[in-house]
Protein backbone atom coordinates (compact mmCIF):
# COMPACT_ATOMS: atom_id res chain seq x y z
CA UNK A 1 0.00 0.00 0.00
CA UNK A 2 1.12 3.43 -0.30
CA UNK A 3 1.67 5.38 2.61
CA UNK A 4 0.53 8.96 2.84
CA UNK A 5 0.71 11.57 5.05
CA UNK A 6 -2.21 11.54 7.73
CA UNK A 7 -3.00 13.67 10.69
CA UNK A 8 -0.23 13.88 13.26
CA UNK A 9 -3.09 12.12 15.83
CA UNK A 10 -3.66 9.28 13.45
CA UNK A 11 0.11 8.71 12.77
CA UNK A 12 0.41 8.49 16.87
CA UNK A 13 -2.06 5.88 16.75
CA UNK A 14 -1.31 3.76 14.27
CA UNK A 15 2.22 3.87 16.07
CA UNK A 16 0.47 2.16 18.71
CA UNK A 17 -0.86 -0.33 16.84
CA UNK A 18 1.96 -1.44 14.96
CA UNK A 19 3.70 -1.51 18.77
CA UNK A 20 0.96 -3.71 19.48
CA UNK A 21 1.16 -5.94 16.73
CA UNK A 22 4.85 -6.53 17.35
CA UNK A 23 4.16 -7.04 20.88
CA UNK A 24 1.61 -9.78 20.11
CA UNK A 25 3.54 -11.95 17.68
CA UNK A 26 6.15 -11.78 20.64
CA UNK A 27 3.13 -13.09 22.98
CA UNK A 28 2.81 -16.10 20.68
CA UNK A 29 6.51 -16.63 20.30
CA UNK A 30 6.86 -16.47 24.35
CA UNK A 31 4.06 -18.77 24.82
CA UNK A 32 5.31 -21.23 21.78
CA UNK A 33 8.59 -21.17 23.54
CA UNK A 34 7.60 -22.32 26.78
CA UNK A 35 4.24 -24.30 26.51
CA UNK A 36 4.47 -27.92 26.08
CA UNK A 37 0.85 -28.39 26.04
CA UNK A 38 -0.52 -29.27 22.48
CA UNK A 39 -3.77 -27.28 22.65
CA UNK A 40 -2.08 -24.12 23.42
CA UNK A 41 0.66 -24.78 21.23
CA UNK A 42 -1.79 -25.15 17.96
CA UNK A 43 -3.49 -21.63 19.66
CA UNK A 44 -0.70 -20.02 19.72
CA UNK A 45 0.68 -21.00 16.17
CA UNK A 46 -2.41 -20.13 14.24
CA UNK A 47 -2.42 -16.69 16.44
CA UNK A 48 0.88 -16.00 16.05
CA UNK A 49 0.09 -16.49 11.94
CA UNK A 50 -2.86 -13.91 11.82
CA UNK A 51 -0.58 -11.11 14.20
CA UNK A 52 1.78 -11.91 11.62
CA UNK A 53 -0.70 -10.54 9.05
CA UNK A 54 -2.03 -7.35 11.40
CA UNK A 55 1.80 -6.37 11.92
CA UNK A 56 2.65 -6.67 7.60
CA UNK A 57 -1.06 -4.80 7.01
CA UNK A 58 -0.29 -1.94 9.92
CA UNK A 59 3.38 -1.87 8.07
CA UNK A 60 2.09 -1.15 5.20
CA UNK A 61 0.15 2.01 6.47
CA UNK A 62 3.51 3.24 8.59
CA UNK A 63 6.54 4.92 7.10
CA UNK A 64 9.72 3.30 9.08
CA UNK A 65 10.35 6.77 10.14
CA UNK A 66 6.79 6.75 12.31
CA UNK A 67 7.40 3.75 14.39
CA UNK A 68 7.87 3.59 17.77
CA UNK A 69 11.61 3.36 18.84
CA UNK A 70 10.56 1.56 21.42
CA UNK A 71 10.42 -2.22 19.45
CA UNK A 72 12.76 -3.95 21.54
CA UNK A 73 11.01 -2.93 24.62
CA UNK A 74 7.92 -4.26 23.00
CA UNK A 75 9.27 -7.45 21.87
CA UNK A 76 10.65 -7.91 24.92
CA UNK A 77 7.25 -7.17 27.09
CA UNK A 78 5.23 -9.34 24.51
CA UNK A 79 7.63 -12.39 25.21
CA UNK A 80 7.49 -12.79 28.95
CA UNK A 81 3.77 -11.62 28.64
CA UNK A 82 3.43 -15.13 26.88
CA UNK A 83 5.89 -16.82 28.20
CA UNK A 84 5.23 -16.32 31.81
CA UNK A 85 1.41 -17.03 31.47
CA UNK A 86 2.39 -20.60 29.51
CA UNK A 87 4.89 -21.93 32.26
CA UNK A 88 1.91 -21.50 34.62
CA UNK A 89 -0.54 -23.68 32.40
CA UNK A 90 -3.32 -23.24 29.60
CA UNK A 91 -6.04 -21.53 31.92
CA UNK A 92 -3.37 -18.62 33.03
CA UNK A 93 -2.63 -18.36 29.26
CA UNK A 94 -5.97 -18.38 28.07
CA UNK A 95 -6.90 -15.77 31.01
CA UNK A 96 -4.01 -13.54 29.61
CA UNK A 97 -4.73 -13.46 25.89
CA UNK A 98 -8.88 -12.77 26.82
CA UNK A 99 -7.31 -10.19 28.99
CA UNK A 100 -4.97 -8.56 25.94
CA UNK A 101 -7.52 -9.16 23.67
CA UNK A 102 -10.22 -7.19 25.46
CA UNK A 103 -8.24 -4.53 25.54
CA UNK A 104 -7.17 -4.65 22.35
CA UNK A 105 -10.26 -4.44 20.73
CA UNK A 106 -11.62 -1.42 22.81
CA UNK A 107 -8.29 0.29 21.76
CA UNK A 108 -9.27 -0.47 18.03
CA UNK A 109 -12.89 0.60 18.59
CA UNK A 110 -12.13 3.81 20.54
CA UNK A 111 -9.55 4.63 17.16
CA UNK A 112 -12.50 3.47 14.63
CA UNK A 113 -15.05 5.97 16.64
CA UNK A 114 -12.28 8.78 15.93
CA UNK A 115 -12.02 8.13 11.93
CA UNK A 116 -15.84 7.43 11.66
CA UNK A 117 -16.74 11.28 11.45
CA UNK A 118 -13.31 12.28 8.70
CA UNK A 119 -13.15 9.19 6.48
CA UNK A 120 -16.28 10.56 4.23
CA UNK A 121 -14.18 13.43 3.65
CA UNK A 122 -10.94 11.72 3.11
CA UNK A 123 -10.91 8.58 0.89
CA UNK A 124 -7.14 7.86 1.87
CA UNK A 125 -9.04 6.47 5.21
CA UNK A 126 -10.90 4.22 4.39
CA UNK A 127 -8.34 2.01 3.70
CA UNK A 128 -6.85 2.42 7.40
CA UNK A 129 -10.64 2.33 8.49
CA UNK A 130 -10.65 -1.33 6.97
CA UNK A 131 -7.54 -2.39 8.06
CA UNK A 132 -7.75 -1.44 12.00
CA UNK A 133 -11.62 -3.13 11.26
CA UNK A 134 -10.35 -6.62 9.78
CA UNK A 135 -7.59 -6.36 12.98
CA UNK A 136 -10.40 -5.82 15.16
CA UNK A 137 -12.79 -8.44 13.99
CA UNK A 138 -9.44 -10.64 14.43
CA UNK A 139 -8.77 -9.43 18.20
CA UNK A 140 -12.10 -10.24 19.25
CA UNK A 141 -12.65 -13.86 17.90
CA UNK A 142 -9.14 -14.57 19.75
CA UNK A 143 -10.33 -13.02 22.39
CA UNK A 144 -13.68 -15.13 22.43
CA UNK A 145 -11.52 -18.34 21.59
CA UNK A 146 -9.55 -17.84 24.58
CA UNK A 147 -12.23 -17.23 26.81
CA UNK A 148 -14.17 -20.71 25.82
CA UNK A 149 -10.89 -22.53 26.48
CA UNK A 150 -10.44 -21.64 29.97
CA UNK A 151 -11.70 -24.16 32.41
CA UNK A 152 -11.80 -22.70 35.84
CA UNK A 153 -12.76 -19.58 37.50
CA UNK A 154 -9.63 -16.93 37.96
CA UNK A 155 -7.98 -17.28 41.14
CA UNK A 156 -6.20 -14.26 42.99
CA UNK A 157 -2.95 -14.96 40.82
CA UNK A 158 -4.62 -15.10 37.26
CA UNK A 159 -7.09 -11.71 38.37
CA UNK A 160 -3.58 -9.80 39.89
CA UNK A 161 -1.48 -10.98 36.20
CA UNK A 162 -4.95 -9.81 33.84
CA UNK A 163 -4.86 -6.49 36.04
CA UNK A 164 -0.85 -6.03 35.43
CA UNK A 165 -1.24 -6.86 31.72
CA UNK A 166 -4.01 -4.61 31.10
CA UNK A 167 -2.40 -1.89 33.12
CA UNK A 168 0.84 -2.74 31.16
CA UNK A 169 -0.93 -2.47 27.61
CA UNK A 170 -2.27 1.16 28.76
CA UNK A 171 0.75 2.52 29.75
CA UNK A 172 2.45 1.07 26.14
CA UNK A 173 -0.24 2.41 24.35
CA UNK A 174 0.68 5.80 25.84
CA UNK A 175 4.39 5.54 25.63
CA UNK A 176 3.81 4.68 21.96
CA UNK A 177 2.27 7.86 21.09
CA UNK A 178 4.99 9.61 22.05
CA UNK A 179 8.30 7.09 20.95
């Protein structure tokens, strides 16, 4: 796709999503790395494959020169944020990726509720409308998928770790706006 120049607020946000993105394929590589259960492995593989496709689609809007400077710190985060999770056992892992994924997909809405009223008058949009919509639709069936596999009601632990990693995707989101 061809990038073009969008509002400054709309460059800072798809900054955070392609922060995201990276930090999500580093979820399923920490969990792949660590898990030796089957069901979460085959999860976290055909995950892993569609953040693949959210971080190439959110490239494609991006310029290199608009990306957070922060990527190692986000690779880094995303790992042990799967990793972590996975040497604890499928329910904590499932618990963490309904956890990302919720708030992922209320980031996506709140930045689809922002274009909804300029993308009439800006055709360039639309395509970023569509791609932060397919990413969303995405988020929130992994989201749902990971919330059927758990099997037993959130202890302490796994409600303290979904508070932390929620807490921990806000503050990236707002350190991504600005690095």
């Amino acid at each position: 796709m061809i990038k073009v120049l969008y509002p400054d607020w709309l460059t800072r946000e798809l900054r955070t999503d392609h922060a995201g993105e990276t930090g999500a394929v580093w979820i399923y590589r920490g969990i792949l790395t660590v898990s030796v259960n089957n069901s979460v492995r085959t999860f976290a593989r055909r995950h892993l494959e569609t953040e693949l496709k959210h971080l190439n689609k959110i490239e494609s809007l991006l310029s290199l020169k608009h990306r957070s400077w922060l990527l190692p710190v986000w690779r880094t985060a995303g790992f042990f944020t799967g990793a972590i999770p996975a040497l604890c056992g499928p329910n904590m892992t499932f618990y963490t990726i309904e956890a990302v994924e919720t708030f992922v997909s209320q980031h996506y809405q709140n930045q689809l509720d922002s274009l909804q009223p300029i993308v009439e008058h800006n055709p360039e949009l639309v395509i970023v409308r569509s791609v932060l919509s397919e990413c969303q639709f995405d988020e929130i069936a992994h989201r749902d998928e990971a919330a059927q596999r758990v099997q037993n009601a959130p202890g302490a632990i796994i409600r303290l770790w979904c508070f932390l990693v929620s807490g921990g995707s806000q503050a990236a989101v707002t350190l991504a706006r600005q690095i």
